[in-house]
Each structure stands twice: as C-alpha cells, then as structure tokens.
Protein backbone atom coordinates (compact mmCIF):
# COMPACT_ATOMS: atom_id res chain seq x y z
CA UNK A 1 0.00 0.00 0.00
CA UNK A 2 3.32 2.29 0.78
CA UNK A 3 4.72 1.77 -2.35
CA UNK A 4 1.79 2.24 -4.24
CA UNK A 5 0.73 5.51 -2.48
CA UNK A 6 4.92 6.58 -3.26
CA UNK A 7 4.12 5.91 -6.69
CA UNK A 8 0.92 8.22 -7.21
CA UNK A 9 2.67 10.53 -5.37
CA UNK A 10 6.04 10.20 -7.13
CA UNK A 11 3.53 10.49 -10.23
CA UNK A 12 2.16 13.41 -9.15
CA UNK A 13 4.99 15.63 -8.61
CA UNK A 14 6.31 14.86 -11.97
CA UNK A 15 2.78 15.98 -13.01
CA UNK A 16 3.63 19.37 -11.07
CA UNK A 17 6.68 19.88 -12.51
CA UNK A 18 5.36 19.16 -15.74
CA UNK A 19 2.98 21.68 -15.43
CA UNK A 20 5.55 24.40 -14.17
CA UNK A 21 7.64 23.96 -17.08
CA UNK A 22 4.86 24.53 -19.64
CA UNK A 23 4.30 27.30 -17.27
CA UNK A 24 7.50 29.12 -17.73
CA UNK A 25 7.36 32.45 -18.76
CA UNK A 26 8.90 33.45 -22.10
CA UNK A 27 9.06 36.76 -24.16
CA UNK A 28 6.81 37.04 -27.15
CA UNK A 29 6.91 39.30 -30.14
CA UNK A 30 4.05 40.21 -33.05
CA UNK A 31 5.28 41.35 -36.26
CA UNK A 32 4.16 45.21 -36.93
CA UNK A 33 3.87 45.30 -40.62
CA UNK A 34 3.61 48.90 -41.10
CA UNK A 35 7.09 49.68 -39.95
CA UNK A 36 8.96 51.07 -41.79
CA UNK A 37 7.09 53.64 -43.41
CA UNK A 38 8.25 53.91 -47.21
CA UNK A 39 10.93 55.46 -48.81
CA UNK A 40 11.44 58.77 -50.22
CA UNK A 41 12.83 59.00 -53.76
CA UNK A 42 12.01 55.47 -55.69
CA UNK A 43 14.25 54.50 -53.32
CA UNK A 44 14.78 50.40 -52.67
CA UNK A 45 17.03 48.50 -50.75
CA UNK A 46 18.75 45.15 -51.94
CA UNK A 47 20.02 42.60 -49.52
CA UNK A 48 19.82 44.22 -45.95
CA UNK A 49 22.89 43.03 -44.01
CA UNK A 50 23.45 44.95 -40.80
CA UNK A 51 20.65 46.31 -38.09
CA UNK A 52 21.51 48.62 -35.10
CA UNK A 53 19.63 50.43 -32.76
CA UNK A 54 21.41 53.87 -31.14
CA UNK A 55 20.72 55.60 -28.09
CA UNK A 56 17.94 57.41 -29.30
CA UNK A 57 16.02 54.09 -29.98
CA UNK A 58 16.47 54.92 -33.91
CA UNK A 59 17.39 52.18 -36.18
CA UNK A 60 20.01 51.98 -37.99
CA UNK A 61 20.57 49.30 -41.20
CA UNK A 62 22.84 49.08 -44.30
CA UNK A 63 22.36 47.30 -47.53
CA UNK A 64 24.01 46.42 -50.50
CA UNK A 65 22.64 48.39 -53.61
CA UNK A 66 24.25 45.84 -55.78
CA UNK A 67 21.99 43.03 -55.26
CA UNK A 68 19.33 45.12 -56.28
CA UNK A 69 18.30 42.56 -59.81
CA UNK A 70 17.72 45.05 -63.39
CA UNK A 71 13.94 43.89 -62.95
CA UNK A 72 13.95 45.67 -59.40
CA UNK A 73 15.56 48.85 -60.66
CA UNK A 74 13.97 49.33 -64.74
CA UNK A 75 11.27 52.91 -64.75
CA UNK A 76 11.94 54.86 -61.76
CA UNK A 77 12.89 52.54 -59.09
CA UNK A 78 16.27 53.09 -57.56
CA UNK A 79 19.12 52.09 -54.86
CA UNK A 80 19.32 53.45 -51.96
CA UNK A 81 22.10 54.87 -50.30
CA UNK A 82 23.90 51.62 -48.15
CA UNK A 83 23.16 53.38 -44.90
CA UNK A 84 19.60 54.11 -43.47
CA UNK A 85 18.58 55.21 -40.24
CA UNK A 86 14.73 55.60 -39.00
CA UNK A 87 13.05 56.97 -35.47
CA UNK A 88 10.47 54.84 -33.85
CA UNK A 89 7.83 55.40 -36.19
CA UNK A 90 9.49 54.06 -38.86
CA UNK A 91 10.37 57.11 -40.75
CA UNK A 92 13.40 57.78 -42.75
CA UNK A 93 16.07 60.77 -40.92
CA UNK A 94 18.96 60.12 -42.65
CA UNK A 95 20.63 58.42 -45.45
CA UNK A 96 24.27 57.92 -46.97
CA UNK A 97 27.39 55.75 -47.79
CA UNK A 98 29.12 54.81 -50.73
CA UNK A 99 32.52 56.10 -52.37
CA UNK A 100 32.90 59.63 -52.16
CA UNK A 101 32.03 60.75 -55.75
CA UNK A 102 29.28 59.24 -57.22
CA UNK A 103 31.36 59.95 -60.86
CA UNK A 104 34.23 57.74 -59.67
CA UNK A 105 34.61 53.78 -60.63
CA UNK A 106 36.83 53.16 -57.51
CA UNK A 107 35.61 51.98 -54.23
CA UNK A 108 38.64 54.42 -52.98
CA UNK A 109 36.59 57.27 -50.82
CA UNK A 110 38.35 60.36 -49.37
CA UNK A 111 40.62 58.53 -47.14
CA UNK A 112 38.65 55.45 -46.64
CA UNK A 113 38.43 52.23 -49.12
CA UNK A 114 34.30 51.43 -49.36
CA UNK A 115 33.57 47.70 -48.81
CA UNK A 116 33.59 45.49 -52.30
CA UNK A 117 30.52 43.56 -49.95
CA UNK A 118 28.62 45.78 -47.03
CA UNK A 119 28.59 43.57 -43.88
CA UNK A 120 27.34 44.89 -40.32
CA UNK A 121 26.35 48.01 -38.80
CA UNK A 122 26.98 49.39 -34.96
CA UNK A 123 26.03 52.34 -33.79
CA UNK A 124 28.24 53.06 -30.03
CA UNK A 125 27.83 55.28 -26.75
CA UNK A 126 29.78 58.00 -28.64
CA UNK A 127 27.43 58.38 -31.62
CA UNK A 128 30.01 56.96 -34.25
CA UNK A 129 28.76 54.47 -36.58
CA UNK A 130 30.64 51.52 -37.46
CA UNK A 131 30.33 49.55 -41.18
CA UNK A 132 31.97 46.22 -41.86
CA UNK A 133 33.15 44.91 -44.80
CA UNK A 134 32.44 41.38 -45.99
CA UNK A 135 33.90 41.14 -49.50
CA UNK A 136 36.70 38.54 -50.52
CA UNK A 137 39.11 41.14 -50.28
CA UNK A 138 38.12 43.23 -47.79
CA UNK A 139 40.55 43.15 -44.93
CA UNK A 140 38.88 46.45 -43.02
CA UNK A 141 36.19 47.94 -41.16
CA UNK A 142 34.82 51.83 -41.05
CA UNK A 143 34.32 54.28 -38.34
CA UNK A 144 31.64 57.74 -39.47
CA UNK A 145 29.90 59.95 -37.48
CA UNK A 146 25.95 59.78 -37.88
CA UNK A 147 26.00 62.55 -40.42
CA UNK A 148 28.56 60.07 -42.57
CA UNK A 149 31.54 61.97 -42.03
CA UNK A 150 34.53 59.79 -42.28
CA UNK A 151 37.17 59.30 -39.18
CA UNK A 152 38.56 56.12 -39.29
CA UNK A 153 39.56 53.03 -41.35
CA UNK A 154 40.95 50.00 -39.80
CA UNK A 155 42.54 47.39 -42.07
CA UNK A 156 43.05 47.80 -45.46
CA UNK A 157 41.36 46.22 -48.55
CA UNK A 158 43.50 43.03 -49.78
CA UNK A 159 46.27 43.19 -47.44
CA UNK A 160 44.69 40.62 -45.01
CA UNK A 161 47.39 37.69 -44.69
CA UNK A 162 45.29 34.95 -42.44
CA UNK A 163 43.66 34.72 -39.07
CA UNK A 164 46.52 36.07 -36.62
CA UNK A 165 47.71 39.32 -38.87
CA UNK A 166 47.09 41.95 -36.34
CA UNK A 167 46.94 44.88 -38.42
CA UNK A 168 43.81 44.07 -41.29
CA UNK A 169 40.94 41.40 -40.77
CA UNK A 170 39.80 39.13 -42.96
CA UNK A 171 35.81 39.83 -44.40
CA UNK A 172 34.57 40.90 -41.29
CA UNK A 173 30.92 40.65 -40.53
CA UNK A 174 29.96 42.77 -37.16
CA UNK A 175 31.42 44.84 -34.57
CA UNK A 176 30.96 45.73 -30.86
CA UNK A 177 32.04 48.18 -28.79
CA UNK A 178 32.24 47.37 -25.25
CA UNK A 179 32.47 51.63 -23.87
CA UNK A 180 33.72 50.58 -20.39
CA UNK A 181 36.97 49.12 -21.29
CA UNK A 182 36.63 51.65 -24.87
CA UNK A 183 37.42 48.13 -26.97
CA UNK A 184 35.99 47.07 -30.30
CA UNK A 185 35.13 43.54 -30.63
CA UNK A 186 35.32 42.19 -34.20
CA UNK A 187 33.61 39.00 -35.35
CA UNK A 188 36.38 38.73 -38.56
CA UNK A 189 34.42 36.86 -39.67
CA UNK A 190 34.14 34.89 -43.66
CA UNK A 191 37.62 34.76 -44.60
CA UNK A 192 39.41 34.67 -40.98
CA UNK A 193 38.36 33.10 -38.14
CA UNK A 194 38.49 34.42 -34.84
CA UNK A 195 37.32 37.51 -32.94
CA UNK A 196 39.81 40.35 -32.81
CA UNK A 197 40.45 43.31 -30.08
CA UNK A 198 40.59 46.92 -30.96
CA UNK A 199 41.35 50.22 -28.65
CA UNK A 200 38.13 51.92 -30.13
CA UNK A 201 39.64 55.24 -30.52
CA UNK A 202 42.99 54.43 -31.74
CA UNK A 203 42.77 51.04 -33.56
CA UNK A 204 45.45 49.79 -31.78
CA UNK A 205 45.31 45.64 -31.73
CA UNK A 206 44.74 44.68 -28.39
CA UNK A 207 44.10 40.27 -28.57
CA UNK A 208 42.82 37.68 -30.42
CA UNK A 209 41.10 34.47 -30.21
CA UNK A 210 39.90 31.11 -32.40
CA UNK A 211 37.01 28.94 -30.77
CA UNK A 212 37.90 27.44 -27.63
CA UNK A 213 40.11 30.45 -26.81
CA UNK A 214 42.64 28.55 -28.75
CA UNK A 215 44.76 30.55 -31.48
CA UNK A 216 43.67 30.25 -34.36
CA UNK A 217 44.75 27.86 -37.37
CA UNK A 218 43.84 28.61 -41.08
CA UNK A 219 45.69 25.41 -41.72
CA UNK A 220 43.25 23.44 -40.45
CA UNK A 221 41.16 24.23 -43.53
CA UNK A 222 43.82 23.28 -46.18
CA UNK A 223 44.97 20.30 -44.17
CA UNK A 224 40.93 19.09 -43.90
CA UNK A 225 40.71 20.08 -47.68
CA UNK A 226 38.23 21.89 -47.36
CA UNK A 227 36.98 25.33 -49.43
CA UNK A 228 34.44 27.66 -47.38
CA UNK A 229 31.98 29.61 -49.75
CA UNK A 230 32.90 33.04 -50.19
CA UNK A 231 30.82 35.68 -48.95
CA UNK A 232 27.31 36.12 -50.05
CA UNK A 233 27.00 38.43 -53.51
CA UNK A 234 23.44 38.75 -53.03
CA UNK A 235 22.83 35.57 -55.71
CA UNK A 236 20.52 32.98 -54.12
CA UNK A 237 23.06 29.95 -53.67
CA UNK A 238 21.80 26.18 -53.77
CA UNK A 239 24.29 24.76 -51.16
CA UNK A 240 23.44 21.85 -49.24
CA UNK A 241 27.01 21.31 -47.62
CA UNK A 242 29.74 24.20 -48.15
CA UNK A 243 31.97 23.00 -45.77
CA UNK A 244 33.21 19.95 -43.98
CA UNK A 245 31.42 20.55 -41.02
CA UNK A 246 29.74 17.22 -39.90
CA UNK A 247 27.30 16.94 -36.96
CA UNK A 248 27.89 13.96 -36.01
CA UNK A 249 31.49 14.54 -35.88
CA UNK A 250 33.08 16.03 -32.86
CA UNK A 251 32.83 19.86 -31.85
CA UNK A 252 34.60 21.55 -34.67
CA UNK A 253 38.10 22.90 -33.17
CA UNK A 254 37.84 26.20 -35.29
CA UNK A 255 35.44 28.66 -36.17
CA UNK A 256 34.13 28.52 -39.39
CA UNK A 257 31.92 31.72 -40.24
CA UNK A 258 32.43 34.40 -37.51
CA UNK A 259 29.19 36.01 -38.03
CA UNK A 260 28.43 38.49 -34.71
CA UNK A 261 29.63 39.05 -31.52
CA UNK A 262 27.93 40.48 -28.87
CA UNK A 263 28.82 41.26 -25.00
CA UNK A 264 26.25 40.96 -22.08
CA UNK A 265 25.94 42.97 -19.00
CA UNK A 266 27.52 40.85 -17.10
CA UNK A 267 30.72 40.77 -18.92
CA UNK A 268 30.39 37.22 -21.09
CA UNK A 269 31.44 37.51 -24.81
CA UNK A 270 28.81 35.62 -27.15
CA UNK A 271 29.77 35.06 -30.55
CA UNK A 272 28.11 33.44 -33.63
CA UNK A 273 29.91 30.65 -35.28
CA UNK A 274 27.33 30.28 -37.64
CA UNK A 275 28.01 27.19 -39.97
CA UNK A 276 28.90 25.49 -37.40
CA UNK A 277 25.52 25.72 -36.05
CA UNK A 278 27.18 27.15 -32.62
CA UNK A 279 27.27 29.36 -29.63
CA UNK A 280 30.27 30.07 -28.01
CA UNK A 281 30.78 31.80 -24.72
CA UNK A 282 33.86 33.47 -23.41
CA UNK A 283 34.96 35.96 -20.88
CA UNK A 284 36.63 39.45 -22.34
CA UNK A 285 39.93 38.20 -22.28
CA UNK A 286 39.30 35.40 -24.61
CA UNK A 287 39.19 32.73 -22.02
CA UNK A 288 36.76 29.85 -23.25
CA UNK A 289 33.05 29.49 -20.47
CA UNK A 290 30.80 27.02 -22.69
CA UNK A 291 29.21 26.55 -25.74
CA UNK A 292 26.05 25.10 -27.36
CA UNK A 293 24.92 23.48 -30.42
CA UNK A 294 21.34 25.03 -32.35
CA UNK A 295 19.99 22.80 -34.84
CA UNK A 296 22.47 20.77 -35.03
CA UNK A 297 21.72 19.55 -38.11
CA UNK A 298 21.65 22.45 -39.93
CA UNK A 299 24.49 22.24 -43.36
CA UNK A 300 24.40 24.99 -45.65
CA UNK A 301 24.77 28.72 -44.42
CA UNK A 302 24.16 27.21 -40.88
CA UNK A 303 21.75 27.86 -37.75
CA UNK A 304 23.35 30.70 -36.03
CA UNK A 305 23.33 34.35 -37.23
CA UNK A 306 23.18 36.76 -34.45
CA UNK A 307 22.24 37.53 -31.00
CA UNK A 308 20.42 39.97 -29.07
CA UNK A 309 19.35 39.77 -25.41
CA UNK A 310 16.42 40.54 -23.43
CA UNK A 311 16.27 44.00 -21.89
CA UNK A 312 15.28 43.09 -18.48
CA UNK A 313 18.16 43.46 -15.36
CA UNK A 314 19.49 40.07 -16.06
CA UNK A 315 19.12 39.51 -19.68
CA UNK A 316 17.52 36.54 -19.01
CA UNK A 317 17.12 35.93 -22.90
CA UNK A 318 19.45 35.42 -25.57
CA UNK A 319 17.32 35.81 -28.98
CA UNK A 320 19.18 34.20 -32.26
CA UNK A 321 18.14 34.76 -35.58
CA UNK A 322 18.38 31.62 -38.22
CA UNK A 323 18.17 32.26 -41.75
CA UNK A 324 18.51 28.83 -43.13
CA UNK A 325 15.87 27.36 -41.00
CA UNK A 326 14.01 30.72 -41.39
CA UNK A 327 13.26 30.93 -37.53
CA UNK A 328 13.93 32.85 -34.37
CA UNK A 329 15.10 31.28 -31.32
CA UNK A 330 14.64 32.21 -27.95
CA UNK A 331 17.19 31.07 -25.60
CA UNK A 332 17.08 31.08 -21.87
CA UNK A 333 20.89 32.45 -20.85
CA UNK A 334 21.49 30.33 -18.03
CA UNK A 335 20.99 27.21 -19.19
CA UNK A 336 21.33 27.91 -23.17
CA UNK A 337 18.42 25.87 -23.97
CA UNK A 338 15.74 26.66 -26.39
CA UNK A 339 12.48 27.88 -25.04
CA UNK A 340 10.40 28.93 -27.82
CA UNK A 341 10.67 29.52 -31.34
CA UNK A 342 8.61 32.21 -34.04
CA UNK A 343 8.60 32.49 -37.94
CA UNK A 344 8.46 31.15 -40.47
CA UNK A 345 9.50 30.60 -44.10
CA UNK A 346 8.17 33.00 -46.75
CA UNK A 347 7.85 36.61 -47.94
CA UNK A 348 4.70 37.95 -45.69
CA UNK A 349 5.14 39.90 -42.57
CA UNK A 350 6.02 37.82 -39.92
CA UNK A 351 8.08 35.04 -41.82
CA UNK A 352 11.32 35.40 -43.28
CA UNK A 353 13.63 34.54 -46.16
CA UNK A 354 17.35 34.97 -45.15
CA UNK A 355 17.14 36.38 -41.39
CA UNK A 356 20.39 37.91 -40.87
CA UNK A 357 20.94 40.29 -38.10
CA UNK A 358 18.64 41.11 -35.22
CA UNK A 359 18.56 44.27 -32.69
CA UNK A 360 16.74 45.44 -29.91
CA UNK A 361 15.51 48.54 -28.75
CA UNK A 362 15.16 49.78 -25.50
CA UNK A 363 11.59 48.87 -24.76
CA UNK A 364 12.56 45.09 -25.87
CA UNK A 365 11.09 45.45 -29.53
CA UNK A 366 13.49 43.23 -32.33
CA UNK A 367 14.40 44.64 -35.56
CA UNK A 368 15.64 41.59 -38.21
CA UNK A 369 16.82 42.10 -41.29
CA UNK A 370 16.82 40.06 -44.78
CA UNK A 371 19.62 38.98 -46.58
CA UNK A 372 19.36 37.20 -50.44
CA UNK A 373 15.84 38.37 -52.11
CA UNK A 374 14.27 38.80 -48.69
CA UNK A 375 15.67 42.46 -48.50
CA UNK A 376 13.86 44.00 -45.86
CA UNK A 377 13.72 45.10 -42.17
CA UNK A 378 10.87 43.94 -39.88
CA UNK A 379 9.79 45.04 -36.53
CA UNK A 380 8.61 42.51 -33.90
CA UNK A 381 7.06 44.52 -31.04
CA UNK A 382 7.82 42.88 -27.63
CA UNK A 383 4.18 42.40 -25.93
CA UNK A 384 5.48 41.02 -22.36
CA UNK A 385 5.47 37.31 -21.14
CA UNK A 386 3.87 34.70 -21.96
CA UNK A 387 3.42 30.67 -20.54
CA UNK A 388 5.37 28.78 -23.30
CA UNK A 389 2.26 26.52 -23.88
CA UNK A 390 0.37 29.38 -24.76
CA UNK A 391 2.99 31.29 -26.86
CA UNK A 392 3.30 28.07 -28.75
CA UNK A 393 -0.57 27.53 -29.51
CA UNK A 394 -0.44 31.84 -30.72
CA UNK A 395 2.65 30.70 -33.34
CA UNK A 396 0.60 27.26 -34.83
C-alpha cells in the first residue's frame, strides 16, 4: 500500500513539474507590418545586411545596392544609399554611404576604401557608426559619425594575410564596442576566423582568439581540404554542404563563419559561429566558459546568425536569428536551452527569407533584417510574457 501511495505521489509531482515547465514564462513578439514607413525617392534596398539600434532608440541598417536585380531597378525605381537610419515610427532621418564621388569607378573614398561587400552596422555610446566589410578582399572595417563623415579606417582592402595578422581582418561581418573598457570587438568573420580586439579610438590591436580560446589555425582548412563559400554576392546559392562541417562529428576545433559578436551585461562575450551551427561563450579576455549546439543539423549557411538579449536586469534571454531554418530562437541564458521559437518561411510579414541580423531597442522590440531576395527590415514589437504553452498555440 506504501509503495503504491509513493508511486501516485512520485507520479504526481512529476505531473507538477510538468505543469511548471509549460508554465515558464517566455518573451513574445508580433510582427508590426507597417514599420517602416516607405521610402522617399524610388528608393529600394537590396540585400539588408546589418541592423543597429542607437541611443535614441532609432534604427540603424545598411544594404548592398548591388543586389538590387535590373527587374527591381527598370522605370523609376532606384538604390538606396547603403546606410539608413529611422526613429520609432518608422520614418526615414537620414541616409548615406558609398565612395565619395558618385562619378568615380573606384571603391577608394576620401581617405577610406568602401567595402567590395557591405557587412554589419553598430552604432556606439559615442554616436560613431561603425560599417563592416564582408567582400573577398576586404581586410577592413569603417568608423563615421551619424551625419557620414569619415574618421577612421581599420585594415586595409587586400592586405589581409590569415587569421593572426594583427593589423587588417579578414571579411569581417559585425562589430561591438564594449564603452567601459573603450574596446571594439570584431567578429572577422568569412575569410578569418576568430574575434579580434581593438582600442576603439585608436585602432590599436589589443588580442585575439579562435574557438575554444585557442589561437587560431587557417591550416586546419587546407589540411581538412576543405573550401568555405565566399561571402554572399546577393545571388541565391543552392548549397546543401559548403563546408566539412559534420554533426555527427566532434565539436569543430575552429570557427568557421564568424558572423556576430555580442557582450552581455555581465561581462560574457557571445559570438556566432554560424556554420557550425554554434554558440560560443567566453569571458573578455578570450578565455573559453561554454558553448552550445542550435539545430544541429543544420548544413548549408548554418543555424546561427546573431544575438540579441532581453532587456530586463538580467538579460535573461538570448534571442538568435536563423536564416537557413528561417526561424527565431529564444534562448534562456542560463541554461542555453531553447524555449520557444517564431517564424516562419516566406515573404509575408512575420516570416522570413534569409534572417540575418537582429537588434533590440530599448523597450525590448526586435528589428531583423533580410539577406538574399528577402531584402527587408521587420519590426517585432515585444508584448510582455507569456506561458510557453500558450505562446506556442499563438505561433501554430
């Protein structure tokens, strides 16, 4: 009679906990499709590749005219300029980018070398805006003030010699500033592999690291035979394995495609090693804390594309864009496990086709950008917490 009574109540607990953990609280997001507001000019925007989100709560995102298709641009459609920022509403306040003089068929700018491929956008403390550059031989990243006034180049285009040359990257695809220690944290990114230290105001090379902490090894690529796709011209590519990576293999000892990096209140350093489907975790001075695995499964361009975090105290959240699998994860910090999902595949608001970057605003709102021929920004508007269960039964 004791044992059976243990069991029913042994039962019961697990019912209880059960219950609590379709109880947990997560953060949910609806899709505002009338933000942005449109364009001035005929203006359209090709493959949008970088999202930030300033002080001010404006947004901030750069594209790449060039993927703009002749069909997109015939009558009186045109590009753009690369770099587009909009207030909370949704309307444009300012626009530039792009060599110098319109006239000139160099990418060489007044004292600045435009990106063959626009990558990344950040926006620090100090008002300067930051621009990566994700081309084959860009080796470099930007510094302008809001207005687009140039003040600093670091790297320069085709100079890069691997993944431990200190003074030029290697494709990078994001930046962050972390304003306490004044440090710029590259993710460099499609052609090197590693994240690399700057002194934000001089450029002076500070560290770098490989995954695990480890320095990196280029070598490891020739030696495995192996050729990583270049970076992304805007073409849709039909890839269903670009690298060696191999799930079922052990944890990859490199990165393969640095794609963001991103620092948390607390100090950890969270960086994207997208086609490897990974998260790793590390403290500022490179020294390895954990990683995890999303969709492991994933081949192609991979699972893992950026992060943002929750805006409450603790950043409870980590939220990771996937634009293979066309989805948004929601990751609780502490543990790194997923906790909900939302998307889906396709061109109408709400589902995506090439999620790339993701930022957040100060009222917790997510702003995700389109790369390939989804070429857009969307606005999720964060509308508080919700029990999993029923977050899940909104998203069927």
């Amino acid at each position: 009679m004791r044992a059976a009574f243990a069991c029913v109540a042994v039962a019961a607990l697990a019912a209880a906990l059960g219950r609590d953990e379709q109880r947990q609280q997560v953060p949910a997001y609806r899709v505002d499709p009338a933000w942005p507001q449109p364009l001035p000019n005929h203006w359209i925007v090709g493959a949008v590749v970088g999202v930030a989100v300033d002080a001010r709560d404006h947004v901030w995102i750069v594209h790449r005219p060039s993927t703009l298709q002749p069909n997109e641009t015939r009558s009186i459609w045109r590009a753009a300029p690369p770099v587009l920022e909009f207030d909370q509403e949704g309307g444009l306040v300012s626009s530039w980018g792009g060599p110098s003089s319109p006239s000139s068929h160099s990418s060489q700018g007044q004292g600045y070398e435009w990106p063959q491929l626009e990558h990344g956008i950040y926006v620090d403390q100090q008002d300067r805006v930051w621009l990566a550059a994700g081309g084959d031989k860009d080796a470099h990243i930007l510094q302008f003030t809001r207005d687009g006034r140039f003040l600093k180049q670091i790297g320069r285009q085709g100079q890069g010699t691997g993944s431990n040359d200190t003074q030029n990257l290697g494709a990078p695809a994001n930046v962050v500033v972390d304003a306490a220690a004044n440090e710029l944290y590259v993710a460099d990114g499609y052609v090197n592999h590693r994240i690399i230290v700057f002194d934000a105001t001089t450029g002076a090379y500070k560290r770098h690291w490989g995954a695990y902490g480890k320095r990196p090894d280029d070598g490891y690529f020739v030696r495995a035979g192996e050729r990583l796709p270049g970076p992304f011209n805007g073409a849709v590519q039909y890839e269903n394995r670009p690298s060696q990576y191999d799930p079922k293999g052990p944890p990859p000892p490199q990165f393969r495609i640095v794609h963001a990096v991103r620092i948390s209140r607390d100090g950890l350093v969270y960086v994207c090693d997208r086609t490897n489907d990974r998260i790793q975790v590390f403290h500022k001075d490179g020294s390895f804390v954990r990683e995890v695995f999303i969709a492991k499964e994933t081949l192609g361009s991979g699972s893992v594309w950026d992060i943002g975090f929750s805006t409450d105290a603790e950043q409870k959240f980590l939220i990771v864009p996937d634009g293979t699998n066309q989805q948004v994860y929601v990751l609780d910090r502490q543990s790194l496990e997923v906790v909900s999902t939302f998307g889906g595949a396709g061109h109408w608001a709400g589902q995506f086709y090439g999620a790339h970057n993701l930022a957040v605003d100060s009222k917790g709102n997510l702003f995700i950008t389109e790369t390939y021929e989804g070429k857009r920004v969307q606005k999720f508007a964060y509308i508080g917490l919700k029990d999993r269960d029923e977050e899940r039964k909104m998203q069927r």
